[in-house]
C-alpha atoms as a PDB file:
ATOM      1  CA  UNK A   1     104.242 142.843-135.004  1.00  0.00           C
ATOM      2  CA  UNK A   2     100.596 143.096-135.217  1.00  0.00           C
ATOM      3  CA  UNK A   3      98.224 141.181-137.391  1.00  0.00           C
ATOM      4  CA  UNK A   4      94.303 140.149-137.153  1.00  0.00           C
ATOM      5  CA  UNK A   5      92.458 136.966-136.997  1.00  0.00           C
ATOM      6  CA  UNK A   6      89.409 137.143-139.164  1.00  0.00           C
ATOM      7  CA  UNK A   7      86.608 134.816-140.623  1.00  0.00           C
ATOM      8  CA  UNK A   8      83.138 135.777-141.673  1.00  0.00           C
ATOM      9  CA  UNK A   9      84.070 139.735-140.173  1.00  0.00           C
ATOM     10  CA  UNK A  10      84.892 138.711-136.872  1.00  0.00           C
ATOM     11  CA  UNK A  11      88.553 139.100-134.856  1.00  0.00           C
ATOM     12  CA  UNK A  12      88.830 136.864-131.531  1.00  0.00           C
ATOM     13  CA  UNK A  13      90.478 138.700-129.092  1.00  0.00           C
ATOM     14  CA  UNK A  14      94.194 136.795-127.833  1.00  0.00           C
ATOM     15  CA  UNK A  15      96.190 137.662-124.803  1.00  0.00           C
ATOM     16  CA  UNK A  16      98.897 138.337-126.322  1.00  0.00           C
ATOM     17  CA  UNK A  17     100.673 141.282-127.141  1.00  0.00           C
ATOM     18  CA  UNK A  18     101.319 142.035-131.394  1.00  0.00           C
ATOM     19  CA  UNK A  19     101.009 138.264-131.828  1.00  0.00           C
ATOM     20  CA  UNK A  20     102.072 135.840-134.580  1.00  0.00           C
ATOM     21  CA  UNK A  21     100.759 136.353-138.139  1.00  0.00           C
ATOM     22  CA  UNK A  22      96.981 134.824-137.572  1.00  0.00           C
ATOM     23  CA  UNK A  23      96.254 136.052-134.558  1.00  0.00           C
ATOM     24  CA  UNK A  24      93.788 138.989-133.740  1.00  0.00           C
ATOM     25  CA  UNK A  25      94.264 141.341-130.736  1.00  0.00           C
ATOM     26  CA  UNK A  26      91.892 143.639-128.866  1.00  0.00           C
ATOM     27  CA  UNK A  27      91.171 144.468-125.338  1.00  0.00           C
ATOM     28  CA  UNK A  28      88.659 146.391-123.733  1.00  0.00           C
ATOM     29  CA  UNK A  29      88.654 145.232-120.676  1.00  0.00           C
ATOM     30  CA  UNK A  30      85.503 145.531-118.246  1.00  0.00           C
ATOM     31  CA  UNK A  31      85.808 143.661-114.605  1.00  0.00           C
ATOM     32  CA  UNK A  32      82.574 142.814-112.666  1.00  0.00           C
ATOM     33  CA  UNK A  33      84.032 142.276-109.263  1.00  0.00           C
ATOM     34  CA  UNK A  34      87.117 144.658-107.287  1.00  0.00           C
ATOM     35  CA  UNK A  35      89.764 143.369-105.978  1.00  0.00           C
ATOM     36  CA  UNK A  36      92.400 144.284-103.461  1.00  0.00           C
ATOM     37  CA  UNK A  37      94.961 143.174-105.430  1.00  0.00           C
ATOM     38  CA  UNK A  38      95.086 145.584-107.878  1.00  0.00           C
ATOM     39  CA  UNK A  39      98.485 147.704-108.788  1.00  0.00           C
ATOM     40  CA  UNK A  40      98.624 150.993-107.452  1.00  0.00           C
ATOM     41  CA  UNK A  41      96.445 153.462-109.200  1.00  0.00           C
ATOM     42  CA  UNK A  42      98.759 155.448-111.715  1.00  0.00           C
ATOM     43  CA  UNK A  43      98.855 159.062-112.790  1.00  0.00           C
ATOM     44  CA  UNK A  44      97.147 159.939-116.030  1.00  0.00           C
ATOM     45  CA  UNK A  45      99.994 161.592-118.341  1.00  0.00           C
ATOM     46  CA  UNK A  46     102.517 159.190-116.542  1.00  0.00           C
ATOM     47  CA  UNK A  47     104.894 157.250-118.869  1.00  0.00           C
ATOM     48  CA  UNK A  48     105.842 154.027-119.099  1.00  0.00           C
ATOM     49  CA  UNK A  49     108.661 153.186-121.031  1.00  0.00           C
ATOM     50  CA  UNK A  50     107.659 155.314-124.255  1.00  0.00           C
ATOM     51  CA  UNK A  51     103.840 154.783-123.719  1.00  0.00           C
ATOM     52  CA  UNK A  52     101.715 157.868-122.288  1.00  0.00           C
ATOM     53  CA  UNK A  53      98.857 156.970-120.078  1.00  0.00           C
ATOM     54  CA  UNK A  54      96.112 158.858-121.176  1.00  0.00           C
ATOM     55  CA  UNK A  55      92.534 157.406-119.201  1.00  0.00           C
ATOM     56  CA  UNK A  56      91.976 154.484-116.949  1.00  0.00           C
ATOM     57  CA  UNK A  57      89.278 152.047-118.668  1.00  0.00           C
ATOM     58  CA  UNK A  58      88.712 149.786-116.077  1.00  0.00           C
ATOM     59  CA  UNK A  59      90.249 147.576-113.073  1.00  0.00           C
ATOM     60  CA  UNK A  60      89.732 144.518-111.302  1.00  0.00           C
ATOM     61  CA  UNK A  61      91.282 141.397-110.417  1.00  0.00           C
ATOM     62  CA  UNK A  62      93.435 140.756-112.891  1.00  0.00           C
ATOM     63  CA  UNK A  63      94.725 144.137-112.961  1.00  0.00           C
ATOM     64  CA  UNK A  64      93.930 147.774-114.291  1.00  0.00           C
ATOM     65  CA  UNK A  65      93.792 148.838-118.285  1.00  0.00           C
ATOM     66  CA  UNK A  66      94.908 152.261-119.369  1.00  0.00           C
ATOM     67  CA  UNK A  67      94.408 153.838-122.835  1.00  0.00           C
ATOM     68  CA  UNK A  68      97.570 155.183-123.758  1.00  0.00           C
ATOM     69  CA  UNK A  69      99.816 156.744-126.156  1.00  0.00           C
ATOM     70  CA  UNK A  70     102.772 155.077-127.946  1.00  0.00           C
ATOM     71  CA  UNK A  71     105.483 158.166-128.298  1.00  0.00           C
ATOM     72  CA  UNK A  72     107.325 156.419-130.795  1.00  0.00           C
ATOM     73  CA  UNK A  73     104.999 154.786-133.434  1.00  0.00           C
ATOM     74  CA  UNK A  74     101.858 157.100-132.779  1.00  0.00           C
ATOM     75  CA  UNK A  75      99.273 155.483-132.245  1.00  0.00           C
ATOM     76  CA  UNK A  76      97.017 154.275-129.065  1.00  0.00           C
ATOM     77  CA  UNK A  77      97.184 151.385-127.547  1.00  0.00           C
ATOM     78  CA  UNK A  78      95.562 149.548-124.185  1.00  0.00           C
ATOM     79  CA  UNK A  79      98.033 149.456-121.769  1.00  0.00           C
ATOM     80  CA  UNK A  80      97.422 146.446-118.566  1.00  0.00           C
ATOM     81  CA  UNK A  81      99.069 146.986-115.255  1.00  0.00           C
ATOM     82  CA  UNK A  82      99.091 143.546-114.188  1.00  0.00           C
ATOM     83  CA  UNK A  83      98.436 142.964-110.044  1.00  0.00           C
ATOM     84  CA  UNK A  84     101.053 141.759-108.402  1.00  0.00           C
ATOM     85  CA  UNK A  85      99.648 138.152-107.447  1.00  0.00           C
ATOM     86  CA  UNK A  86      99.122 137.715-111.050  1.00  0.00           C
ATOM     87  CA  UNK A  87     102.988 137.437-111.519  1.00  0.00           C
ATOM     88  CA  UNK A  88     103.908 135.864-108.029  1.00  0.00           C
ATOM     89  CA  UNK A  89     101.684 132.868-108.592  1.00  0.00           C
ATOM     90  CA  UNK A  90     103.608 130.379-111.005  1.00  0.00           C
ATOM     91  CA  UNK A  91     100.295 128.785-112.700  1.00  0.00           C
ATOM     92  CA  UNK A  92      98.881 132.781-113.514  1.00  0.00           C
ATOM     93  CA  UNK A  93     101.500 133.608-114.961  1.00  0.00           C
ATOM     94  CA  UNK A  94     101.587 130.566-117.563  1.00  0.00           C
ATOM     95  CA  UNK A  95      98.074 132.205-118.853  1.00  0.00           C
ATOM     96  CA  UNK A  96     100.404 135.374-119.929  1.00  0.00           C
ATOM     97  CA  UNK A  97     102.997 135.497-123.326  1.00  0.00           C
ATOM     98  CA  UNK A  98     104.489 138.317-122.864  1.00  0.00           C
ATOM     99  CA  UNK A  99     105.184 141.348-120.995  1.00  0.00           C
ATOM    100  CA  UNK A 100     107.023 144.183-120.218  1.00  0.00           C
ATOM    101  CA  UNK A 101     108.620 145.780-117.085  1.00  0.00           C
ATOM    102  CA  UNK A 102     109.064 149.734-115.774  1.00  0.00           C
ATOM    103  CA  UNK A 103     110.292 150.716-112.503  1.00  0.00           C
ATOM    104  CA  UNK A 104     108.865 147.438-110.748  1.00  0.00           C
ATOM    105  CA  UNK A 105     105.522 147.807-112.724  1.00  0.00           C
ATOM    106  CA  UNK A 106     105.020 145.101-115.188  1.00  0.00           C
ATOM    107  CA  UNK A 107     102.355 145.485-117.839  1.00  0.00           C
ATOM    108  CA  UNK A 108     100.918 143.801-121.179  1.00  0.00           C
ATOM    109  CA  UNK A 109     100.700 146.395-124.338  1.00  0.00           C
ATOM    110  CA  UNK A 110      97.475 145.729-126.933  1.00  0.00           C
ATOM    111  CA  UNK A 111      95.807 147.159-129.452  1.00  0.00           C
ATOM    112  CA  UNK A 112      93.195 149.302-128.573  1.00  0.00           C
ATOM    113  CA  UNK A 113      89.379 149.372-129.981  1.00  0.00           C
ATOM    114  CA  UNK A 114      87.189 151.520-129.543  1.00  0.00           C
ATOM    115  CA  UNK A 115      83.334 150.716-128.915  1.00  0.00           C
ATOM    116  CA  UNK A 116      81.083 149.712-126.669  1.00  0.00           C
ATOM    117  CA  UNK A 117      80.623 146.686-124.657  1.00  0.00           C
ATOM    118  CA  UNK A 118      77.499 144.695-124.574  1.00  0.00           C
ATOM    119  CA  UNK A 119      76.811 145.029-121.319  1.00  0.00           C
ATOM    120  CA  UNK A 120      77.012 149.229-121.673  1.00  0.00           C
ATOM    121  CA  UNK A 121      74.387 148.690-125.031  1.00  0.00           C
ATOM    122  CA  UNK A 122      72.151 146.401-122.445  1.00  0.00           C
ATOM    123  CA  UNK A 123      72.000 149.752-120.009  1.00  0.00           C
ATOM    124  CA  UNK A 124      69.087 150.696-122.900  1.00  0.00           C
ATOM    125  CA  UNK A 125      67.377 147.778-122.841  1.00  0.00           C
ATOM    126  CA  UNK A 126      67.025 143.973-124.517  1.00  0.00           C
ATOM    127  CA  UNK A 127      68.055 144.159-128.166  1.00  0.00           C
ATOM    128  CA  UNK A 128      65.792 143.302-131.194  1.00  0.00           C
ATOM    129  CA  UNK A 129      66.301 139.943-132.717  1.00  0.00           C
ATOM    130  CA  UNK A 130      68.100 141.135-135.672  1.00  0.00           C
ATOM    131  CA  UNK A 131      70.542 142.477-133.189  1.00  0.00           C
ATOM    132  CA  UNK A 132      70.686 139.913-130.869  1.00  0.00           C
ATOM    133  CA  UNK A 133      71.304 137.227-133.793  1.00  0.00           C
ATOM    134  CA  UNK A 134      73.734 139.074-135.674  1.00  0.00           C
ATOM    135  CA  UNK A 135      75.993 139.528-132.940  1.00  0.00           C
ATOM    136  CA  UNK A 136      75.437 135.663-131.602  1.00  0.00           C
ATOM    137  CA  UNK A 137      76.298 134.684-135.153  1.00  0.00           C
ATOM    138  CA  UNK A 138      79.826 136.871-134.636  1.00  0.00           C
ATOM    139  CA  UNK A 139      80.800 135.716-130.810  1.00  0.00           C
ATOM    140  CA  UNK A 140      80.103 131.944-132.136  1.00  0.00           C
ATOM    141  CA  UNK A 141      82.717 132.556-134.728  1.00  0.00           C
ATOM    142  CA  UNK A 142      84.948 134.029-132.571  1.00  0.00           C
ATOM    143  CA  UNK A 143      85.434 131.769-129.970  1.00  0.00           C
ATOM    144  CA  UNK A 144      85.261 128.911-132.546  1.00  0.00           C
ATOM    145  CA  UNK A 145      88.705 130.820-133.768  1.00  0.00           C
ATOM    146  CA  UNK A 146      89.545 130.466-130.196  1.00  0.00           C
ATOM    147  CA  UNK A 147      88.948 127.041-129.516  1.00  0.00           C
ATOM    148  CA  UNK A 148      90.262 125.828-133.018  1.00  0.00           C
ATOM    149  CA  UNK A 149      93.584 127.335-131.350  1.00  0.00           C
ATOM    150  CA  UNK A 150      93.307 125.165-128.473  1.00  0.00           C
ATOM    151  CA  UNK A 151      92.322 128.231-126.285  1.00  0.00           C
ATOM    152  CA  UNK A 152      89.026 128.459-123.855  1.00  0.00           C
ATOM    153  CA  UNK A 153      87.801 131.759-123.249  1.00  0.00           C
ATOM    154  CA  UNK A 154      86.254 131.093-119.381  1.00  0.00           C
ATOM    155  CA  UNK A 155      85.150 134.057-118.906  1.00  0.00           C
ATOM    156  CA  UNK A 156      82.758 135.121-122.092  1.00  0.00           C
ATOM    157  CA  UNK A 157      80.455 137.569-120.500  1.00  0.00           C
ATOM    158  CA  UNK A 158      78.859 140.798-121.491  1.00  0.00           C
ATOM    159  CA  UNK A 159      81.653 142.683-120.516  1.00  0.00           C
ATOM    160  CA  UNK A 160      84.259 141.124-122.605  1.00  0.00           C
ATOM    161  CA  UNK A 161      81.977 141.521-125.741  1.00  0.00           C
ATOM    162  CA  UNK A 162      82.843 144.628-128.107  1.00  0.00           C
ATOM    163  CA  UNK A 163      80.334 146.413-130.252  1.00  0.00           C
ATOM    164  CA  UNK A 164      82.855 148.493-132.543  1.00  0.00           C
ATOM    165  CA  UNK A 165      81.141 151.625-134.055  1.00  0.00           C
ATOM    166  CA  UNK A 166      80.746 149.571-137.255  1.00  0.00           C
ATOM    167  CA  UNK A 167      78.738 147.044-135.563  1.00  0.00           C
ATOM    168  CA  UNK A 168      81.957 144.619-135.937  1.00  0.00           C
ATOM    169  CA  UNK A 169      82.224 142.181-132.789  1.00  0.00           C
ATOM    170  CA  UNK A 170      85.210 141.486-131.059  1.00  0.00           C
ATOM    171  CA  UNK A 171      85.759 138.929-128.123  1.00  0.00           C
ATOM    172  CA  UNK A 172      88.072 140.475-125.492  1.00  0.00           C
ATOM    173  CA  UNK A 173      89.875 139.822-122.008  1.00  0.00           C
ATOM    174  CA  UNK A 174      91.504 136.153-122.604  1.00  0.00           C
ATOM    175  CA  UNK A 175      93.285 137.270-119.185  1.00  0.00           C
ATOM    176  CA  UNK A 176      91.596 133.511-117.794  1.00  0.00           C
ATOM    177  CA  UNK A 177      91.689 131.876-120.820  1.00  0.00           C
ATOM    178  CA  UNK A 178      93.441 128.665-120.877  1.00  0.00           C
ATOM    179  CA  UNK A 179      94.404 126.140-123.281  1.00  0.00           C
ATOM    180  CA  UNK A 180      91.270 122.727-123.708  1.00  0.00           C
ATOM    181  CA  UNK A 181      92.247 119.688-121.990  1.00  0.00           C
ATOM    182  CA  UNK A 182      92.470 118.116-125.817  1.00  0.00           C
ATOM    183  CA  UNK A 183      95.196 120.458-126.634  1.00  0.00           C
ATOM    184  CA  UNK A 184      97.698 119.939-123.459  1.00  0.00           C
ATOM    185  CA  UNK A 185     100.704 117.346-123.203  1.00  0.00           C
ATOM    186  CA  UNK A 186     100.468 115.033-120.417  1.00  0.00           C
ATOM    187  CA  UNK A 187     102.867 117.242-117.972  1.00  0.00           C
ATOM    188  CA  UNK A 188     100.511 120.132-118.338  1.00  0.00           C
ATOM    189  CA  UNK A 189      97.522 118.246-118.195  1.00  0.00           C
ATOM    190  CA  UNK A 190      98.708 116.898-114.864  1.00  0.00           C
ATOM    191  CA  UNK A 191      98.925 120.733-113.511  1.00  0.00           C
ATOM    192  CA  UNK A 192      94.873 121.343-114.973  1.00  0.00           C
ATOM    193  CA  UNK A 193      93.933 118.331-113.033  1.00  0.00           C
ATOM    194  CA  UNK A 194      95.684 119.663-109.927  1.00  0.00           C
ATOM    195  CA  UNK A 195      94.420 123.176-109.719  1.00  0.00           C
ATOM    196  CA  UNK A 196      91.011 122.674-110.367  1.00  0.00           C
ATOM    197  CA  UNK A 197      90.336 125.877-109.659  1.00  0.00           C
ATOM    198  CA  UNK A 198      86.699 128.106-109.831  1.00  0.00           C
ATOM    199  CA  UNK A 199      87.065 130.981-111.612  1.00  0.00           C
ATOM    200  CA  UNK A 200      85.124 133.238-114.070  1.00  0.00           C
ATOM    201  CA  UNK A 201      82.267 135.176-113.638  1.00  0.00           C
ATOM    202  CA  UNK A 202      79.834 133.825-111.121  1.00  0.00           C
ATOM    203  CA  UNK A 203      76.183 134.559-113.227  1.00  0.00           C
ATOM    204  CA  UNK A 204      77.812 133.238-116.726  1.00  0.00           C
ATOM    205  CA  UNK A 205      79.789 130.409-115.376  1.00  0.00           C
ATOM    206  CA  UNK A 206      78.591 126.875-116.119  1.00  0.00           C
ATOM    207  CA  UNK A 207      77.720 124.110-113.433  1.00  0.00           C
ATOM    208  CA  UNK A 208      81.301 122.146-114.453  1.00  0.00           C
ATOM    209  CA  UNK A 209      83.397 125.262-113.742  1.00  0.00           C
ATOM    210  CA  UNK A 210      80.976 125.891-110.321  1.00  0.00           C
ATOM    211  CA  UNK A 211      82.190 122.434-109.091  1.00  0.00           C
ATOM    212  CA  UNK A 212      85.796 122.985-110.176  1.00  0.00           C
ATOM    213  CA  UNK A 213      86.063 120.993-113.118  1.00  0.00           C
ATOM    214  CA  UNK A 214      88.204 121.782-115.926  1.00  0.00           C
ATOM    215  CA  UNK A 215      86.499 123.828-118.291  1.00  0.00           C
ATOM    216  CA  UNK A 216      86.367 122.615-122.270  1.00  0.00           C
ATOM    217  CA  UNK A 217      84.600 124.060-125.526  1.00  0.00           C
ATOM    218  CA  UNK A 218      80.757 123.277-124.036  1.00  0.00           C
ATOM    219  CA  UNK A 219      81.477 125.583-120.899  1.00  0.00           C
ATOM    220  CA  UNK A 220      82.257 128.680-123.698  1.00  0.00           C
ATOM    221  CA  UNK A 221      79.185 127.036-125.229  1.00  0.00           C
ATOM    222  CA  UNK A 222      77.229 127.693-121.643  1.00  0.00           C
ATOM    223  CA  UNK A 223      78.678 130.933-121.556  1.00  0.00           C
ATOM    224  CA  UNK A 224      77.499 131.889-124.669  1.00  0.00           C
ATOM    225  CA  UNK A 225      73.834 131.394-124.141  1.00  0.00           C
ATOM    226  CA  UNK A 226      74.008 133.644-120.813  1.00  0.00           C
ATOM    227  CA  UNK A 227      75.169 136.074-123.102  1.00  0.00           C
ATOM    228  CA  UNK A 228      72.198 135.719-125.483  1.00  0.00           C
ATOM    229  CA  UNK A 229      69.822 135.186-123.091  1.00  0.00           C
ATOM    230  CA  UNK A 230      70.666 138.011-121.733  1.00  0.00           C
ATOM    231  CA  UNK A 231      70.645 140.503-124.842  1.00  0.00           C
ATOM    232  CA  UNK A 232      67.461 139.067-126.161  1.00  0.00           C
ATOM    233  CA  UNK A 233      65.407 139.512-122.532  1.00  0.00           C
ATOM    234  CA  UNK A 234      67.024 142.516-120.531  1.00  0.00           C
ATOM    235  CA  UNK A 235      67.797 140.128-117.828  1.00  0.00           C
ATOM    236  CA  UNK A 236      70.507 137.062-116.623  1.00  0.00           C
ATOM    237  CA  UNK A 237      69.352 133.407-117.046  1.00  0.00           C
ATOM    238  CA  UNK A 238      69.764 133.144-113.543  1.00  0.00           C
ATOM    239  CA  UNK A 239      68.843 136.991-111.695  1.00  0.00           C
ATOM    240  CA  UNK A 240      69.488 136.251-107.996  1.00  0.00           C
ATOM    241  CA  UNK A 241      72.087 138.289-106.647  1.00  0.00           C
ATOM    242  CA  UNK A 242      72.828 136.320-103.285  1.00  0.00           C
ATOM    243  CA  UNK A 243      75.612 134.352-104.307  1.00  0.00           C
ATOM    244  CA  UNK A 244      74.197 130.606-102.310  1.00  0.00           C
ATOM    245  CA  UNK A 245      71.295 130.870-103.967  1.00  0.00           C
ATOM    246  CA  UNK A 246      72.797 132.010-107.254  1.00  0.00           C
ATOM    247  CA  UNK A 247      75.006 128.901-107.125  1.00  0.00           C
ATOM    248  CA  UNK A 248      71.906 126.469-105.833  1.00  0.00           C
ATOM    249  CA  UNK A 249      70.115 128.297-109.195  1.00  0.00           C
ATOM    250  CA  UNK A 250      72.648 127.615-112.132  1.00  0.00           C
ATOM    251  CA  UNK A 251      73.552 124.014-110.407  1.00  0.00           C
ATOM    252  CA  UNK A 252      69.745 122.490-110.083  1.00  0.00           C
ATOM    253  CA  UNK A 253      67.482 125.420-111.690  1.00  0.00           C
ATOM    254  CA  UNK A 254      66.336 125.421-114.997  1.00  0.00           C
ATOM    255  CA  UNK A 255      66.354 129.172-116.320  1.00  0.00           C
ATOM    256  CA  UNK A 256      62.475 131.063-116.923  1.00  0.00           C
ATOM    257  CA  UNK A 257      61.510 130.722-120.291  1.00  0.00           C
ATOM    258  CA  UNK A 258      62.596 133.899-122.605  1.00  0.00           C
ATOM    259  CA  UNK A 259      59.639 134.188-124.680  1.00  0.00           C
ATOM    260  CA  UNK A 260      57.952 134.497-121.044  1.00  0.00           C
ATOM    261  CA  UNK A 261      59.998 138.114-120.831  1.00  0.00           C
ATOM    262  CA  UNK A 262      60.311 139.382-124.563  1.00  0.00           C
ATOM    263  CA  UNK A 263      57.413 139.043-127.441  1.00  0.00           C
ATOM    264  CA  UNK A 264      60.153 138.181-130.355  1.00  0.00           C
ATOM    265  CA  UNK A 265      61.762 135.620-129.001  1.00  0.00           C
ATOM    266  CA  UNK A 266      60.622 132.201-131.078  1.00  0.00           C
ATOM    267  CA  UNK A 267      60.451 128.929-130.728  1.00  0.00           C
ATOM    268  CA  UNK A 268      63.874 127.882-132.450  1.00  0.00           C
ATOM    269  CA  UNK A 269      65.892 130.882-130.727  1.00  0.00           C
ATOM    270  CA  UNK A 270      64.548 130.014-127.065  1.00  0.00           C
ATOM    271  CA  UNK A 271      65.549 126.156-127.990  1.00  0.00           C
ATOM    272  CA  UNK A 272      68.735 127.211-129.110  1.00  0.00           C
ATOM    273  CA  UNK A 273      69.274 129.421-126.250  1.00  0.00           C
ATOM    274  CA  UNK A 274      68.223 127.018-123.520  1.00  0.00           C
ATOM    275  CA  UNK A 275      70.000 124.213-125.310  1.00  0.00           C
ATOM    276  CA  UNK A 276      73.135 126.348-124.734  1.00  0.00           C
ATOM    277  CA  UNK A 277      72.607 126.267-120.806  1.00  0.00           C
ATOM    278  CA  UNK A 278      71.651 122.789-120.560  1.00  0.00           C
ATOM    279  CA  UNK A 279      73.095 121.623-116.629  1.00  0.00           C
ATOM    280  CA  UNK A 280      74.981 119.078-118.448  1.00  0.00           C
ATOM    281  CA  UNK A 281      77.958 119.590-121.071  1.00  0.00           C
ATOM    282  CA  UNK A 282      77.147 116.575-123.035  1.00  0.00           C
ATOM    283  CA  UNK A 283      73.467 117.769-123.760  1.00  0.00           C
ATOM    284  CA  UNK A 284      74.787 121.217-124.913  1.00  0.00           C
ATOM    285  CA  UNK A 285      76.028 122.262-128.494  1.00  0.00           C
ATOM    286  CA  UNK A 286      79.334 120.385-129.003  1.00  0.00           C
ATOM    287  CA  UNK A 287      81.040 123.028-131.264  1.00  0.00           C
ATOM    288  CA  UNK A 288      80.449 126.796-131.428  1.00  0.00           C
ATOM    289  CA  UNK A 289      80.046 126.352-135.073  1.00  0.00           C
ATOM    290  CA  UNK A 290      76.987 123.907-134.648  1.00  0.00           C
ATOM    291  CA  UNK A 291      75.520 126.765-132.506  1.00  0.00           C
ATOM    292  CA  UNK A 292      76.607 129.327-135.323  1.00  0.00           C
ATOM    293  CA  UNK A 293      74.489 127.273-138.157  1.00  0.00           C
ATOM    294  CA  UNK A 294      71.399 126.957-135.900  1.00  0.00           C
ATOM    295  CA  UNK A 295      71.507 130.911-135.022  1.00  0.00           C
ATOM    296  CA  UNK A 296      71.972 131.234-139.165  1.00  0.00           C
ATOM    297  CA  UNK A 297      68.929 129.285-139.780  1.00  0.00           C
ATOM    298  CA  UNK A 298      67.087 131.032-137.501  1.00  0.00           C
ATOM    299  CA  UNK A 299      68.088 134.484-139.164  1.00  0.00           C
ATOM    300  CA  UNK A 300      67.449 133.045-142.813  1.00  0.00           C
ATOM    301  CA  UNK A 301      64.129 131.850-141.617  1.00  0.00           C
ATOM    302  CA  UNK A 302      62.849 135.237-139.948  1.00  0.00           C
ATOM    303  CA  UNK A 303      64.009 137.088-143.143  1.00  0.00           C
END
């Protein structure tokens, strides 16, 4: 079963193999950091079950993603070995809905896109402001989808942006997304509060998530102006690569200026942006749809 998610041209990516009728799915996965618990590396033409293996996209923590061939509907598909930790710790493997099994190799099937990620189109350069809006307009729908759902991304980053080669946006890799404090019962509310654990992606993560706070809709929102910050100036909010003093940085810093490093960027877009990675949550867009309307105005008014 196998049906798409859209509003305004945009699909959220969903862990979740061919889900439910109103749900989009899409992974191509790209992980920043390796890990030594990975799966074994497989062979290239190996199968599993009916599904061919056919290239290795990427691998990391959470496990490794194959494009592959499905011998009995025809058609490719992303294929995720999941790493064994994944499945042996009881709270990871609440984050996954289903998944299959092969000869002690389990492993999530999803539909496969095509494209480029944004942090392969940064390898050129910062993007214009037509660019850089459009596709802020389309990840602000997206993960509004996501959080209308209940569902917080955690880990929105360059790499788990799609540029499709019709320009379309997809959000992928929901492998650490996790349901919003407002959307779980009291039992599972009790386990968030008890594992208040740091993870995501060290230069996009907000200050909450660095102190191990449970992350809600404004740390996507946080997330999401890294991302733009990022596209519009070449460079991370927060460039220090020695991980103290990248933490010290995003905690107590307040991020250089981006009209200081790129001539387009205005007034309204560097408020916006910077408004996005305000230290605290409260003082930060409250919806990704507010954030949506101000990027809109600021694409209506440049026209």
């Amino acid at each position: 079963m196998r049906a798409n998610l859209r509003r305004k041209g945009c699909q959220v990516a969903i862990l979740n193999p061919w889900p439910a009728p109103g749900l989009s799915l899409t992974l191509e996965s790209r992980f920043d950091s390796p890990c030594a618990n990975v799966p074994r590396e497989l062979i290239v033409g190996q199968m599993l079950g009916h599904y061919r293996l056919v290239e290795q996209i990427s691998r990391g923590g959470m496990g490794v993603v194959y494009r592959a061939h499905d011998e009995h509907l025809e058609r490719e598909v992303a294929l995720k070995v999941l790493a064994p930790a994944n499945l042996h710790d009881a709270g990871a493997c609440k984050r996954f809905h289903d998944f299959d099994t092969e000869d002690g190799i389990d492993f999530l099937i999803m539909e496969y896109v095509p494209g480029q990620t944004l942090s392969a189109r940064l390898e050129t350069g910062p993007l214009t402001e037509e660019e850089v809006l459009q596709i802020g307009r389309q990840i602000t729908a997206a993960v509004q989808e996501a959080h209308n759902l209940g569902i917080i991304h955690r880990d929105l980053k360059p790499q788990n942006v799609m540029l499709t080669p019709r320009g379309r946006v997809k959000v992928a890799d929901f492998g650490l997304a996790r349901r919003s404090p407002s959307a779980v019962d009291t039992a599972a509310t009790t386990d968030v509060t008890r594992e208040l654990e740091v993870i995501g992606t060290l230069p996009y993560m907000p200050p909450e998530q660095l102190r191990g706070e449970p992350a809600d809709s404004c740390s996507d929102i946080y997330s999401i102006g890294a991302v733009l910050y990022e596209l519009a100036t070449g460079r991370r909010a927060f460039p220090e690569t020695h991980g103290p003093r990248l933490v010290d940085s995003i905690l107590h810093e307040a991020p250089r200026s981006p009209s200081t490093l790129t001539q387009w960027v205005s007034r309204p877009f560097e408020t916006v942006v910077l408004k996005c990675l305000e230290k605290e949550p409260a003082r930060r867009y409250q919806s990704a749809t507010e954030l949506g309307v101000d990027l809109k105005h600021i694409s209506t008014s440049t026209t």
